[in-house]
Protein backbone atom coordinates (compact mmCIF):
# COMPACT_ATOMS: atom_id res chain seq x y z
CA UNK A 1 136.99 160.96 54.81
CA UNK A 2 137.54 162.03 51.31
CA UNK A 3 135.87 160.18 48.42
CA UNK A 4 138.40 160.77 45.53
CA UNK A 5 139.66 157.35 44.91
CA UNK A 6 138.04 154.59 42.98
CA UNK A 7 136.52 151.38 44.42
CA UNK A 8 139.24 148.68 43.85
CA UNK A 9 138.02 144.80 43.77
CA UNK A 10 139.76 142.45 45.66
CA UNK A 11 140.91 138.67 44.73
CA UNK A 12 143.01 136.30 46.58
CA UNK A 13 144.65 133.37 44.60
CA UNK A 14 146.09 130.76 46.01
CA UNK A 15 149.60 130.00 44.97
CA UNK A 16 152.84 127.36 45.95
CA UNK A 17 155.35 129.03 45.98
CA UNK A 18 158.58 128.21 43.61
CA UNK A 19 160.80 128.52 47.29
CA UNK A 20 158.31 126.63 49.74
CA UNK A 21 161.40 126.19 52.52
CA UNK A 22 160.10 128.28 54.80
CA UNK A 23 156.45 127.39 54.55
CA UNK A 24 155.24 124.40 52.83
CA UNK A 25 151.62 126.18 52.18
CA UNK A 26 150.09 127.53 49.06
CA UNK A 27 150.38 131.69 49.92
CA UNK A 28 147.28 133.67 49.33
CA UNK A 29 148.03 136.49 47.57
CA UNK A 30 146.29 139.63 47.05
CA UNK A 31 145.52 140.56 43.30
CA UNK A 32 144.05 144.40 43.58
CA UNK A 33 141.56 144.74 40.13
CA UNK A 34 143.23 141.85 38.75
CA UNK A 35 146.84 142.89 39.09
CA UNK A 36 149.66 141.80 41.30
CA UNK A 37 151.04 145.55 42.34
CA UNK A 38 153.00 143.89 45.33
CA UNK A 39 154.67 141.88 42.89
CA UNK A 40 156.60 145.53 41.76
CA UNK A 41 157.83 146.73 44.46
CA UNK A 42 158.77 143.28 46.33
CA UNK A 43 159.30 141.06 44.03
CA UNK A 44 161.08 138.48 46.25
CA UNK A 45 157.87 138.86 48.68
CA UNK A 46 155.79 135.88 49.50
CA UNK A 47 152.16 136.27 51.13
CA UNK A 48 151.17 134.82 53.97
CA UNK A 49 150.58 131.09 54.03
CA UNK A 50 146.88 129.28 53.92
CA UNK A 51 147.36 127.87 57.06
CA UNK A 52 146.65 131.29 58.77
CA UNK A 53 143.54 131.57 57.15
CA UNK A 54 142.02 128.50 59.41
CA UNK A 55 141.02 130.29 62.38
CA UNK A 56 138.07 132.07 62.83
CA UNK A 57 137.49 135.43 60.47
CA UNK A 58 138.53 138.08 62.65
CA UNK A 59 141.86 136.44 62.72
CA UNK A 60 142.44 136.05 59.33
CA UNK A 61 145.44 137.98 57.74
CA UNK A 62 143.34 140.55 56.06
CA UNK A 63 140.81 140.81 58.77
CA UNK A 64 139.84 144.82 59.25
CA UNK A 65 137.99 146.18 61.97
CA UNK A 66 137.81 150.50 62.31
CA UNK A 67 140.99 150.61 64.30
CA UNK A 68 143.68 150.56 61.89
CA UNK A 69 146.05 147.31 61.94
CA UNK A 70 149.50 147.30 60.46
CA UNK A 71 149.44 143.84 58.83
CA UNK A 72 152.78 142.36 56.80
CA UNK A 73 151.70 141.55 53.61
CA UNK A 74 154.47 139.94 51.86
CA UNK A 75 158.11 138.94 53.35
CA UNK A 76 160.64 137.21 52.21
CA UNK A 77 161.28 133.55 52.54
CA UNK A 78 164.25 134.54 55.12
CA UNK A 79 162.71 136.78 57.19
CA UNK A 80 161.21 140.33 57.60
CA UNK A 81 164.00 140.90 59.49
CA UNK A 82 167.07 140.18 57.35
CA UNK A 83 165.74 141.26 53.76
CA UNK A 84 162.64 143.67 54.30
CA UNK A 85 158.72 142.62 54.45
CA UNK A 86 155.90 145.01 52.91
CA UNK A 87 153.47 146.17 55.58
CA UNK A 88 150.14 148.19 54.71
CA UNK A 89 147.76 149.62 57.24
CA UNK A 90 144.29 148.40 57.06
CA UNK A 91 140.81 149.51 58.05
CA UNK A 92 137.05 149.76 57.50
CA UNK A 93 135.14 152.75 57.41
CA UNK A 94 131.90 152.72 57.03
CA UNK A 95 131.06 151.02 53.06
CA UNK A 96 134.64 150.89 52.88
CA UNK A 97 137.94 149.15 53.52
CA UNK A 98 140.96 151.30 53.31
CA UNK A 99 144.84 149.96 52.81
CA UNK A 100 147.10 152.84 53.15
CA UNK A 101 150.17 154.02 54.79
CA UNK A 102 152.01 151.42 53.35
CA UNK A 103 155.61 150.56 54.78
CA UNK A 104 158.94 148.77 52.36
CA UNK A 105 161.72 147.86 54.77
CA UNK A 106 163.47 145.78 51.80
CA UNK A 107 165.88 147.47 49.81
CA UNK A 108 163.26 149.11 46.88
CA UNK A 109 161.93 151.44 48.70
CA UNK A 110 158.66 151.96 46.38
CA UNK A 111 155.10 151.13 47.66
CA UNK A 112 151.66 150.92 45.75
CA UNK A 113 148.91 153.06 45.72
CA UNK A 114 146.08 153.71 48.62
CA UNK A 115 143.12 151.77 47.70
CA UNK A 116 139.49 151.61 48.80
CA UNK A 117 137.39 148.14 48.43
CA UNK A 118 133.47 147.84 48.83
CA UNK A 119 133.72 146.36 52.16
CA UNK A 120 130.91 143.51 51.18
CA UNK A 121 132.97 142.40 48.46
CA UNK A 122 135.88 142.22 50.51
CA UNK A 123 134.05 140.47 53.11
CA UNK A 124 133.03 138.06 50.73
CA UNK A 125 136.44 137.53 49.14
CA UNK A 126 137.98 136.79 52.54
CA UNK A 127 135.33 134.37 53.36
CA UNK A 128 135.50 132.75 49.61
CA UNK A 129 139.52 132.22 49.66
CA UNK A 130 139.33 130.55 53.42
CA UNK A 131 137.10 128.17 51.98
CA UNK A 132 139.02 127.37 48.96
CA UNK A 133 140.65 123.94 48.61
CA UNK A 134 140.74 124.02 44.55
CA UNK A 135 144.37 124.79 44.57
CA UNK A 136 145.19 121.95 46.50
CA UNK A 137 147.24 118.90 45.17
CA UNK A 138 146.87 114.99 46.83
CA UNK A 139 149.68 116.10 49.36
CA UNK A 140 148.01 119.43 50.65
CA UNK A 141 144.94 117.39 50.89
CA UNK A 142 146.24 114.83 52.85
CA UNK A 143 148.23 116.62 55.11
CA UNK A 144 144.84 118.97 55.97
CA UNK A 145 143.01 115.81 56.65
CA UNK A 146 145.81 113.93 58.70
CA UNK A 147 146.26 117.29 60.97
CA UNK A 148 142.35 117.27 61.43
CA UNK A 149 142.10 113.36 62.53
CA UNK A 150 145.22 113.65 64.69
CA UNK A 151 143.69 116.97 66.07
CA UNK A 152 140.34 115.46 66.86
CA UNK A 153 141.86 112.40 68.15
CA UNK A 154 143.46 113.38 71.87
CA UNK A 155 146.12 111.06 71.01
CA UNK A 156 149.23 113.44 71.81
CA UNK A 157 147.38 115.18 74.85
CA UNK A 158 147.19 111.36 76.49
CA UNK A 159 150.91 111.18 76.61
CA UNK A 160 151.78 114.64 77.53
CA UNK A 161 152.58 115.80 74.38
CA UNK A 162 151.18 118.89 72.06
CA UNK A 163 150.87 118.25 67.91
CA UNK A 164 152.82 121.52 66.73
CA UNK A 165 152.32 120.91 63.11
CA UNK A 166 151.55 118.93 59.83
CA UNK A 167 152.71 119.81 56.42
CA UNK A 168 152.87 118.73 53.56
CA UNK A 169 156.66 117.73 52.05
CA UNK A 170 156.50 118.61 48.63
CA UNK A 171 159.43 116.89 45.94
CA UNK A 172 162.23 118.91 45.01
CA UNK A 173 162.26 118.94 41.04
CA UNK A 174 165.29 120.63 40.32
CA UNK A 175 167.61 118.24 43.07
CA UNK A 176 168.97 114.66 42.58
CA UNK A 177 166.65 111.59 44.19
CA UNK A 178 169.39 110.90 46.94
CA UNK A 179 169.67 114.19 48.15
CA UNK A 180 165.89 115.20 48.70
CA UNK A 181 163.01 113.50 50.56
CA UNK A 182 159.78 111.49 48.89
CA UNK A 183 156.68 113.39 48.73
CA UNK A 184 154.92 113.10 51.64
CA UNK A 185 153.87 114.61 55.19
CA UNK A 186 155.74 115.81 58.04
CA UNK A 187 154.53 115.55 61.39
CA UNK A 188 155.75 117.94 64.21
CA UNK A 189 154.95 117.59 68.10
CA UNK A 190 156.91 118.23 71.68
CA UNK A 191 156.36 117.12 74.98
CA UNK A 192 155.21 119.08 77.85
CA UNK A 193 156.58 119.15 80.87
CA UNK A 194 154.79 118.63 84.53
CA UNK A 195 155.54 122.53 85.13
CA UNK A 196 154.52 123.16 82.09
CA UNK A 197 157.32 124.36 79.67
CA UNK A 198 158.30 122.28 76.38
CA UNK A 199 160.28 119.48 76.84
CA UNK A 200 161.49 117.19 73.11
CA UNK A 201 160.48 118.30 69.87
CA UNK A 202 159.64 114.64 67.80
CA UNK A 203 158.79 114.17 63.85
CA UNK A 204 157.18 112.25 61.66
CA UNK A 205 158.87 111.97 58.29
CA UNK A 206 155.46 109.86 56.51
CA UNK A 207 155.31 109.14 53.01
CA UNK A 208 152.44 109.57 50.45
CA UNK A 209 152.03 107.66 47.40
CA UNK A 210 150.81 108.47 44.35
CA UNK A 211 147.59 107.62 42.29
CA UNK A 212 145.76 106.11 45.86
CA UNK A 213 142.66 107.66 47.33
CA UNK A 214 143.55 110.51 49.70
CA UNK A 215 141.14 109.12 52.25
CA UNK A 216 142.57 105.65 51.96
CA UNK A 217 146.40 107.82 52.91
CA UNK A 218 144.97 109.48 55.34
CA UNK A 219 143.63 106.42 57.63
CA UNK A 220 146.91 104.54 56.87
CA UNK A 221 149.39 107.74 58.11
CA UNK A 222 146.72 108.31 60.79
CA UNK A 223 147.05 105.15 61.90
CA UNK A 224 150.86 104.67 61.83
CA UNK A 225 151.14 107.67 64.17
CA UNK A 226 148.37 106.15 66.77
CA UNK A 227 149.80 102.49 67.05
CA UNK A 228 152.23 103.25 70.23
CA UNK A 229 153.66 105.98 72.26
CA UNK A 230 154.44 108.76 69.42
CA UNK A 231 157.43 109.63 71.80
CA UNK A 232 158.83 105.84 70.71
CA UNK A 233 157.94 106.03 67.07
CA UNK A 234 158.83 109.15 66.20
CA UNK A 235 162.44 110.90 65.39
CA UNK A 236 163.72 113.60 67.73
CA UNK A 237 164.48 116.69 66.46
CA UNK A 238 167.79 118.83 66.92
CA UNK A 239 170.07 115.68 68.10
């Protein structure tokens, strides 16, 4: 390994994006020594939401173990497919972590630099941007709550159904009252089959309201969803 480049410091910031269609989420976005360098060479890129960053640590988005892992870094809010993502290749070795061998399958076809992080540091950043809830507004907060009661509560399992998501359902600021939904939460969930395969896909279209207590929100939404059958309550989805 060589030992020419500098040490580079690592910090994630959380951020919603202006275009939250395709993922409701704040994105966590890598700043290398302060600086946005994906920002450069794909601008239209969006970093992977905060709901991937839930799981355990190796399976966060920036997780590195000494095999190498091509990760996406940024993609469009289409899809990698139809306008180009930005992939790096990640590793640690030894002290260090290594991004390299970095991959633009938009339309610019530049890429940043190789950098090397202290791996501690980068440890610690990972571990300090999974546990950050600073960024969130009344909405993020109450949709994280509402998917953690409805999670812990076994209600869909008992009628043979799977909760697929919650999100929050942010207000459109630019679009007129009567063509955009209330802030709120959305509620996602099928129904499972006796052989097993998906059955109905159901939602919840719940509304928030502003200036009460997010825990007071959260028990009333929670319990509008476990008063009956959700199956009965709920809207389905694609009819």
């Amino acid at each position: 390994m060589t030992d020419h480049l500098a040490i580079s410091t690592l910090t994630l910031r959380h951020r919603i994006p202006d275009d939250w269609a395709q993922d409701p989420w704040a994105e966590v976005r890598p700043l290398i020594d302060g600086v946005d360098v994906l920002k450069a060479v794909h601008p239209e890129g969006v970093a992977l939401g905060c709901r991937h960053w839930t799981g355990p640590a190796e399976s966060w988005p920036l997780a590195v173990t000494q095999e190498p892992r091509r990760v996406i870094i940024t993609e469009p809010t289409c899809s990698a497919g139809c306008c180009g993502a930005l992939y790096v290749t990640m590793r640690r070795e030894g002290d260090r972590v290594i991004w390299d061998a970095w991959e633009n399958t938009s339309n610019v076809t530049a890429v940043p630099a190789d950098y090397w992080f202290d791996a501690a540091q980068y440890a610690s950043e990972l571990a300090r941007a999974a546990a950050d809830r600073s960024w969130e507004e009344p909405v993020d907060t109450i949709a994280r709550l509402l998917r953690q009661t409805l999670a812990d509560s076994g209600w869909f399992e008992r009628w043979g159904c799977v909760l697929t998501d919650v999100c929050p359902r942010r207000e459109e600021p630019d679009m007129p009252e009567e063509l955009t939904s209330p802030e709120g939460v959305d509620v996602r969930f099928h129904e499972v089959r006796a052989s097993g395969a998906r059955a109905c896909s159901y939602a919840y279209e719940l509304f928030t309201t502003h200036g009460r207590p997010v825990e007071e929100q959260v028990r009333r939404l929670a319990a509008r969803v476990l008063e009956d059958d959700p199956r009965k309550s709920a809207e389905l989805e694609g009819y």
